[in-house]
Protein backbone atom coordinates (compact mmCIF):
# COMPACT_ATOMS: atom_id res chain seq x y z
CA UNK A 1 -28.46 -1.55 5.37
CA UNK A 2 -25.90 -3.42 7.88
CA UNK A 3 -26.93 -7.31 8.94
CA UNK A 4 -28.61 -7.50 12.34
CA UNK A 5 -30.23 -10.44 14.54
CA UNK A 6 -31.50 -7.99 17.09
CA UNK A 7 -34.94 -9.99 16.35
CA UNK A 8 -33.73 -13.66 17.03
CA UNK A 9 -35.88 -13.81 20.50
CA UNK A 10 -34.28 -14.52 23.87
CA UNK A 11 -35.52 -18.13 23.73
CA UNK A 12 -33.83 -18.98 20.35
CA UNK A 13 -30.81 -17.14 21.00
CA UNK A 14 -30.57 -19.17 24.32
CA UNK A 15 -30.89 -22.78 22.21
CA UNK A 16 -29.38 -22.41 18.92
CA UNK A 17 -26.18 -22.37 17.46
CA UNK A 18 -25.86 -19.62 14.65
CA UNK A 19 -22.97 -18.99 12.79
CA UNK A 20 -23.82 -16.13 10.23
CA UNK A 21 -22.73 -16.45 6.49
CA UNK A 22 -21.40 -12.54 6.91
CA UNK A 23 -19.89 -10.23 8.65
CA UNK A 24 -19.98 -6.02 7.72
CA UNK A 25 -17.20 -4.25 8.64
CA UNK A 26 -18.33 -1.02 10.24
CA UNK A 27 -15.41 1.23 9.91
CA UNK A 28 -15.69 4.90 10.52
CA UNK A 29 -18.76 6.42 11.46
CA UNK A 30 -20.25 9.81 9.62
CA UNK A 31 -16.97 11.53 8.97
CA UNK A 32 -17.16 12.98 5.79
CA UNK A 33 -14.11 13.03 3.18
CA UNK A 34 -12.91 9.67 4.57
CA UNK A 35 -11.51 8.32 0.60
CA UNK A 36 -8.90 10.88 1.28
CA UNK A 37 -7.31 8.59 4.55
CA UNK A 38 -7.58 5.81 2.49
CA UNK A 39 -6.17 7.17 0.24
CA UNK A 40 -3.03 8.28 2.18
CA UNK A 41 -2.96 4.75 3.29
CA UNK A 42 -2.67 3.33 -0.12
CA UNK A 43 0.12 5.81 -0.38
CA UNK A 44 1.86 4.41 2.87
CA UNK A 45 1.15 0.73 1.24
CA UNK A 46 3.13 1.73 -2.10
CA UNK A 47 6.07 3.51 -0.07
CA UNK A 48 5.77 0.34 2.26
CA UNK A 49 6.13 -2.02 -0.55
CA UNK A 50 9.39 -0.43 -2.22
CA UNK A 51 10.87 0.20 0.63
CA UNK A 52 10.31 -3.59 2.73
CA UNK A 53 11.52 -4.99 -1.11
CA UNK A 54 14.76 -2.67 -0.80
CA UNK A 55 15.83 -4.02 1.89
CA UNK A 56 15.19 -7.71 1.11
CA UNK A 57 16.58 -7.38 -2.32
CA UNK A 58 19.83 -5.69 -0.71
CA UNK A 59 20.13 -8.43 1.84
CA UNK A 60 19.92 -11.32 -0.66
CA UNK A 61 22.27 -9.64 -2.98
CA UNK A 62 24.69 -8.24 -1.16
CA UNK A 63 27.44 -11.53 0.29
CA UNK A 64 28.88 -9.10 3.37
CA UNK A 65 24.88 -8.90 4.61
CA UNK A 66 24.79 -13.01 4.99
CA UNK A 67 25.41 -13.37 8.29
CA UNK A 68 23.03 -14.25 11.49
CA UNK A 69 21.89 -10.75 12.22
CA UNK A 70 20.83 -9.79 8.80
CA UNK A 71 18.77 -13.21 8.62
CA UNK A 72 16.58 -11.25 11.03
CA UNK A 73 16.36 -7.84 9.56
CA UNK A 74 15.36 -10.22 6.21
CA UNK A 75 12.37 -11.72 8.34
CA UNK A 76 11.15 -7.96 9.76
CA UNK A 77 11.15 -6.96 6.55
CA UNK A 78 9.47 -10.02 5.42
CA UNK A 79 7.00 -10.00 8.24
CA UNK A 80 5.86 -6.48 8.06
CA UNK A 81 5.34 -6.29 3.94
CA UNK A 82 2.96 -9.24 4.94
CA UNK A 83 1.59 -7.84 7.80
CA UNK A 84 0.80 -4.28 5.35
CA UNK A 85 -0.34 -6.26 2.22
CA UNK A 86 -2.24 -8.74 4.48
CA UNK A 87 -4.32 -5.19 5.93
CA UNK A 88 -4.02 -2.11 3.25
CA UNK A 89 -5.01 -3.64 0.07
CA UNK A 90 -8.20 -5.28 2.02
CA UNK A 91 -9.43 -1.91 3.88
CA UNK A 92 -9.02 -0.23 0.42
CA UNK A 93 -11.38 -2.55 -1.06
CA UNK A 94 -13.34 -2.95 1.71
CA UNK A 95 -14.34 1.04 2.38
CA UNK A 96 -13.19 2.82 -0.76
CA UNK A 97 -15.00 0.28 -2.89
CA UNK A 98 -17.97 0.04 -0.34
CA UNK A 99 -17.49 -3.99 -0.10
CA UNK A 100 -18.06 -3.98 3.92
CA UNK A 101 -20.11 -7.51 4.03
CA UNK A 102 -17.38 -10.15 4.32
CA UNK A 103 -18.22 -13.90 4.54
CA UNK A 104 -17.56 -15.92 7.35
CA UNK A 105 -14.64 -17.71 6.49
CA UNK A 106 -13.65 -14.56 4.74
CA UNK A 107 -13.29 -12.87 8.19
CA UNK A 108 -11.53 -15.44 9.82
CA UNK A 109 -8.69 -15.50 7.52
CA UNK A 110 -8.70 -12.12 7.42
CA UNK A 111 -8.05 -12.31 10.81
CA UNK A 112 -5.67 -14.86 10.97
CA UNK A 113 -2.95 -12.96 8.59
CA UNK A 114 -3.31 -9.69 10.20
CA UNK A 115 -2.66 -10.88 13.72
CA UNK A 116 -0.18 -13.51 12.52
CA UNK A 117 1.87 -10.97 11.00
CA UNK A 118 1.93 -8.60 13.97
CA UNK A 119 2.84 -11.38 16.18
CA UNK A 120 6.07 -11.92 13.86
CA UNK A 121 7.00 -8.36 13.81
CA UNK A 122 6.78 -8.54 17.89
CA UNK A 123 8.98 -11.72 17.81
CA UNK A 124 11.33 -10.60 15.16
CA UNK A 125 12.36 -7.58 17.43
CA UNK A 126 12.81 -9.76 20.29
CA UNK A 127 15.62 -11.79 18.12
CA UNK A 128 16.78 -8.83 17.00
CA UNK A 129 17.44 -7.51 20.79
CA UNK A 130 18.85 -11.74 21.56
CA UNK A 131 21.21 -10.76 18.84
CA UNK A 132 22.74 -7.41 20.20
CA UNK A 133 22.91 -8.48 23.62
CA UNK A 134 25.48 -11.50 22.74
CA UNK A 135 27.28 -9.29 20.17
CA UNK A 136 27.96 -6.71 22.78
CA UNK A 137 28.14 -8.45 26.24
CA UNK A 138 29.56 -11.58 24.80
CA UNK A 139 31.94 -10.35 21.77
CA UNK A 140 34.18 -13.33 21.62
CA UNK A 141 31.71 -16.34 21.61
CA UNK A 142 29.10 -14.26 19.37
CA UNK A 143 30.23 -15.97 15.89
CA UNK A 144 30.21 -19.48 18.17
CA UNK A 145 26.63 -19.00 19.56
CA UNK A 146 24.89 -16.54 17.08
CA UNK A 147 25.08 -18.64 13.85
CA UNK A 148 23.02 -18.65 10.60
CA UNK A 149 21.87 -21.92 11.42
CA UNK A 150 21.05 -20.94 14.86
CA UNK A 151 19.55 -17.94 13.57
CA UNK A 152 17.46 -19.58 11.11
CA UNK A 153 16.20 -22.01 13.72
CA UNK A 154 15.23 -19.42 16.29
CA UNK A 155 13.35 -17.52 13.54
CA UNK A 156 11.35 -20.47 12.32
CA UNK A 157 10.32 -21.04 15.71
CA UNK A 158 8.88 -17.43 16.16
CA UNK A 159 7.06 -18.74 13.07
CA UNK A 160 5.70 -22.05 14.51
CA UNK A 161 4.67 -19.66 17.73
CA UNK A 162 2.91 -17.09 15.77
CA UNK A 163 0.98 -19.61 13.18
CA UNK A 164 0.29 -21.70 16.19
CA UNK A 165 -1.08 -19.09 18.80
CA UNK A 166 -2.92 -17.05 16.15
CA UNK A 167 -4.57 -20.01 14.71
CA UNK A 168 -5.85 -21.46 18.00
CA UNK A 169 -7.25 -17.78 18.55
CA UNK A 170 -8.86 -17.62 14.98
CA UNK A 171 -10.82 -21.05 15.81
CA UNK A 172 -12.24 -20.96 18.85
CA UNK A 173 -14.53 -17.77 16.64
CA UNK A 174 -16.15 -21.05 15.45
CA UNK A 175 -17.32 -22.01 18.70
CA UNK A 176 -19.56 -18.73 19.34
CA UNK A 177 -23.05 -18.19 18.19
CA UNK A 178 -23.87 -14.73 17.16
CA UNK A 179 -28.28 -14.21 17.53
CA UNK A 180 -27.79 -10.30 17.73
CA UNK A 181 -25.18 -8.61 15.54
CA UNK A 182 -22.97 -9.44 12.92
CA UNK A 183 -21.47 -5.30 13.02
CA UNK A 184 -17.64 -5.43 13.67
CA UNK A 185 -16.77 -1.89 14.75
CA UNK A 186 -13.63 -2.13 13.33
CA UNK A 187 -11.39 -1.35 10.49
CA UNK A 188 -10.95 -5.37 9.91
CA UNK A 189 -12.03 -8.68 11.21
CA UNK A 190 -10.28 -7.93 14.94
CA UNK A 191 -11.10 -10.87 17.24
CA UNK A 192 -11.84 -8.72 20.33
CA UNK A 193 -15.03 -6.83 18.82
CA UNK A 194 -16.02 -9.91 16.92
CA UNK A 195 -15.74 -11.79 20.07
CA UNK A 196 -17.66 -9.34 21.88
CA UNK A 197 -20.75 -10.00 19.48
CA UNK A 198 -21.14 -13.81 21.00
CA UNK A 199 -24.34 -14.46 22.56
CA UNK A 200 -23.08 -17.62 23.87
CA UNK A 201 -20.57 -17.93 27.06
CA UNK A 202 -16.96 -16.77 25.73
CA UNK A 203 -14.83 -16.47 28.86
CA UNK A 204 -12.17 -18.86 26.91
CA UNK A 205 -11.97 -16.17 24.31
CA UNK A 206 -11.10 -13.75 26.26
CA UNK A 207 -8.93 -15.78 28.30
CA UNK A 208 -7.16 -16.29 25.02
CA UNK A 209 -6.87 -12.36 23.87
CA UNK A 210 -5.14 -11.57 27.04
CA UNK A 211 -2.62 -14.70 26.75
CA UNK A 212 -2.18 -13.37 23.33
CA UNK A 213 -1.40 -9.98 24.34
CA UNK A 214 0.89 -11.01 27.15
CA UNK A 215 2.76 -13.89 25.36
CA UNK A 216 2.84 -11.73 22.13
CA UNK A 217 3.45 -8.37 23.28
CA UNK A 218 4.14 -7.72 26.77
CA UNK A 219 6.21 -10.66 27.27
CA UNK A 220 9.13 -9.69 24.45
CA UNK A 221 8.96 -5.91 25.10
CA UNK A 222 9.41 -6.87 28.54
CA UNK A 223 12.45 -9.64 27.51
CA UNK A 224 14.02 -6.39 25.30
CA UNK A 225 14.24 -3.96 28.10
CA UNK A 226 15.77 -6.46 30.17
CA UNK A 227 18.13 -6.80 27.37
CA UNK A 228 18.82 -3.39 27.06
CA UNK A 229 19.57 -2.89 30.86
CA UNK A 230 22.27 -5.97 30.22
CA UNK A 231 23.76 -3.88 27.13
CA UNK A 232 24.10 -0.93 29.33
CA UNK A 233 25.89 -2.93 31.62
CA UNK A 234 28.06 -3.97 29.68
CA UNK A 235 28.56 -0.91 27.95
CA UNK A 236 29.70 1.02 31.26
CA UNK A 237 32.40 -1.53 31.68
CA UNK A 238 33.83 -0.45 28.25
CA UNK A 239 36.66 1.21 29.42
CA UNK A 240 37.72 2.84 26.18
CA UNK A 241 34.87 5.46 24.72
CA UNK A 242 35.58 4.88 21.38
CA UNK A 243 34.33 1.88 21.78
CA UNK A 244 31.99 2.31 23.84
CA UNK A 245 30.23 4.34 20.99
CA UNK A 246 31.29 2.37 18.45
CA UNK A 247 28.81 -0.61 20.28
CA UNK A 248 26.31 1.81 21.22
CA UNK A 249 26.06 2.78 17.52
CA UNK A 250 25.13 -0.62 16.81
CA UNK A 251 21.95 -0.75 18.47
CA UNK A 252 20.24 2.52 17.35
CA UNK A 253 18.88 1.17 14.73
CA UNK A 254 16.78 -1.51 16.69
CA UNK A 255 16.36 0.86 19.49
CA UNK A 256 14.76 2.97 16.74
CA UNK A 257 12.41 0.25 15.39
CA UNK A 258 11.88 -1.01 18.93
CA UNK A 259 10.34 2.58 20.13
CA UNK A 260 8.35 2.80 16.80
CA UNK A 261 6.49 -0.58 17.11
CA UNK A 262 5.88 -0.84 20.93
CA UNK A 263 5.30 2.52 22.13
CA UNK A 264 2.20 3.63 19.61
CA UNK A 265 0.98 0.36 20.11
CA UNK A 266 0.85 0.06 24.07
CA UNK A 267 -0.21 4.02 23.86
CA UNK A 268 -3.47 2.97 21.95
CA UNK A 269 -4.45 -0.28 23.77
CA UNK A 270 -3.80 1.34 27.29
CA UNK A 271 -5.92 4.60 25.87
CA UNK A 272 -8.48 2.04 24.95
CA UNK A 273 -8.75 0.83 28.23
CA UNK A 274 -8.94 3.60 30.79
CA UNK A 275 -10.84 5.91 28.68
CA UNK A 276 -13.70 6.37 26.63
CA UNK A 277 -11.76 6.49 23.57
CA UNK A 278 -14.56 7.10 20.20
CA UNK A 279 -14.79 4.55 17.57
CA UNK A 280 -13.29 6.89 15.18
CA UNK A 281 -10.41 7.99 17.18
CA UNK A 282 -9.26 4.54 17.87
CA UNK A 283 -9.49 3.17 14.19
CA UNK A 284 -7.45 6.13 13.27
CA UNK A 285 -4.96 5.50 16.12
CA UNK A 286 -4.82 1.62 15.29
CA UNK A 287 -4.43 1.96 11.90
CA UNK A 288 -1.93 4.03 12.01
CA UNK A 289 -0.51 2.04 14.56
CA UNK A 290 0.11 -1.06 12.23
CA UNK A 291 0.62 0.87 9.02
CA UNK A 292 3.63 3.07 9.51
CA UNK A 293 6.16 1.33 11.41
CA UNK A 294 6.26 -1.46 8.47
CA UNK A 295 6.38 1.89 6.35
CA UNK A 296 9.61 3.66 8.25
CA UNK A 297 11.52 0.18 9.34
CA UNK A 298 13.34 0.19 6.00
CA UNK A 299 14.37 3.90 6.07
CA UNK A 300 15.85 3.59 9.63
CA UNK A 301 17.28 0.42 8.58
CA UNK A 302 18.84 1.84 5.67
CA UNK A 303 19.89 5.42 6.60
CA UNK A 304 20.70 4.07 10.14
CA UNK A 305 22.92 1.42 9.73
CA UNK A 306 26.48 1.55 8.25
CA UNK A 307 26.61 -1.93 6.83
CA UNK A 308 23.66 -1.72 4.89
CA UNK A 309 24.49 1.69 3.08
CA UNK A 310 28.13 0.05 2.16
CA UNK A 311 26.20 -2.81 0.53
CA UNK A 312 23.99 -0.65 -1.21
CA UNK A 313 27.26 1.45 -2.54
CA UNK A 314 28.63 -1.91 -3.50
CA UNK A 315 25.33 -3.26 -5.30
CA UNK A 316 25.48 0.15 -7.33
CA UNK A 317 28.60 0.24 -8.37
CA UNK A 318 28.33 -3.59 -9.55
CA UNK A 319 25.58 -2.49 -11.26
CA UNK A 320 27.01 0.64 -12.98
CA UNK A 321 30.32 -1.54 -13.91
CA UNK A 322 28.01 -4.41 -15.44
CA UNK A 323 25.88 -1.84 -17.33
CA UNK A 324 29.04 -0.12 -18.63
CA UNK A 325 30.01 -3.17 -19.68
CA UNK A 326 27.28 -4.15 -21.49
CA UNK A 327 26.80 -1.18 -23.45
CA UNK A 328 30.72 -0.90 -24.69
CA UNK A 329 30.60 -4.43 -25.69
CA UNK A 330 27.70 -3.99 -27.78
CA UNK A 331 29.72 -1.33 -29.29
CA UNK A 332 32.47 -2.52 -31.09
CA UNK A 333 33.28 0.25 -33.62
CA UNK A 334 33.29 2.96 -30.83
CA UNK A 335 34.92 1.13 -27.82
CA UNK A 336 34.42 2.85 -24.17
CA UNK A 337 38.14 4.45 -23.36
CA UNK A 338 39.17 4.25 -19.65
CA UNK A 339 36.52 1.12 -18.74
């Protein structure tokens, strides 16, 4: 039985200020076999894990990946195994485990992380296109402009934005009353159907979401075409093609990521709005919206990117030389011939 206040009457609901202990996450609705998505999800979470940790690992290991640009790839990576362990582990619980009530505060965490998170991810990609565009239409004064230090500064202020934005969207849920119902239909605590359950005047909510989605999302992919339109530029007054390709070949990767984070996730919200998109359709859509880009970043990343697969060569032949090592010295009688 899901909480409900459908019986507060009008005149209550008009004079006092309720804040419910719960919430109940309402999730999918009568589709049968549903353990077997979560459980592919839990799959995409494992795959996620290894794969976000590969390329962190690599990065910190590896001296020829310390450099401004890989600072960012480090935070991506960083930002979307948060943004997958923040989500995945909880809907797990929450559905496969049938622990859909969720307290208050609970919720609003819950909230906090999972938006946080994608707002990183969006900002991270934006750096990532701020990088490209000096290294290709400004080649000479890239190592003067794009430093680590610089790097690391612009990075912690997509973190200030993102913790600071989010947060301010996470509290002003404290100043709505819900008298009717405490159902999110959602997958998680998502402000915009949790807002939507108010009973009290929330115009500054909503206000809010679509700053949110404009600052957040629309604004950077909006910054990257732009500067993708300068790298083109650029690129066509590249006389020699050779390298022409050779700077082209530098971006793929981030075009790659690029496509696979904004694309599903403008598809779904503009599907959302101009059509009658079902409850189910739309958690499926969304979920998989958040879930798999975090999943495939580190493949295209790694198979994608020349610099990265040298380091990895180089981290595993350190690591067969040092293992070599350490097993012939621990056997003295029968040294290893040729090491």
């Amino acid at each position: 039985m899901t909480p409900d206040m459908t019986s507060v009457p009008p005149a209550l609901s008009n004079t006092t200020f309720i804040r419910p202990s719960t919430f109940y996450i309402n999730g999918f609705y009568n589709i049968p076999h549903t353990k077997y998505y979560y459980v592919f999800l839990c799959t995409v979470y494992v795959v996620t894990v290894l794969g976000n940790s590969f390329i962190m690992c690599t990065i910190y290991l590896a001296r020829t990946l310390h450099t401004a640009k890989y600072i960012a790839v480090f935070n991506l990576a960083l930002s979307d195994l948060g943004g997958s362990s923040s989500l995945i582990p909880k809907i797990i619980d929450t559905f496969l485990f049938d622990h859909q009530v969720i307290s208050y505060e609970a919720c609003l965490s819950y909230m906090f992380f999972v938006l946080f998170f994608m707002c990183l991810q969006s900002l991270t990609l934006l750096v990532m296109a701020y990088d490209r565009v000096v290294a290709i239409c400004f080649p000479l004064r890239y190592d003067a402009v794009v430093t680590k230090a610089a790097m690391t500064l612009i990075i912690g202020i997509a973190w200030i934005i993102s913790i600071t934005i989010i947060a301010v969207l996470a509290a002003l849920i404290t100043r709505l009353s819900f008298c009717r119902s405490t159902v999110i239909d959602s997958y998680f605590c998502d402000h915009g159907p949790i807002y939507m359950l108010a009973c009290n005047e929330r115009i500054i909510n909503q206000v809010m979401a679509i700053l949110c989605f404009v600052v957040l999302a629309c604004v950077p992919m909006l910054l990257i075409i732009v500067s993708y339109i300068c790298i083109c530029i650029a690129l066509l007054n590249i006389s020699h093609g050779s390298e022409r390709k050779k700077a082209m070949k530098t971006c793929t990767s981030h075009l790659f990521l690029v496509a696979l984070s904004y694309i599903p996730f403008f598809v779904s919200n503009v599907t959302a709005i101009t059509s009658s998109l079902k409850g189910n359709d739309r958690i499926i859509h969304s979920t998989l919206t958040q879930t798999i880009p975090p999943m495939l970043n580190p493949i295209i990343y790694t198979l994608k990117t020349e610099e990265v697969m040298q380091a990895v060569k180089g981290l595993y032949k350190r690591a067969k030389i040092a293992v070599t090592h350490v097993m012939c010295s621990g056997q003295a009688m029968y040294p290893c011939v040729g090491v």
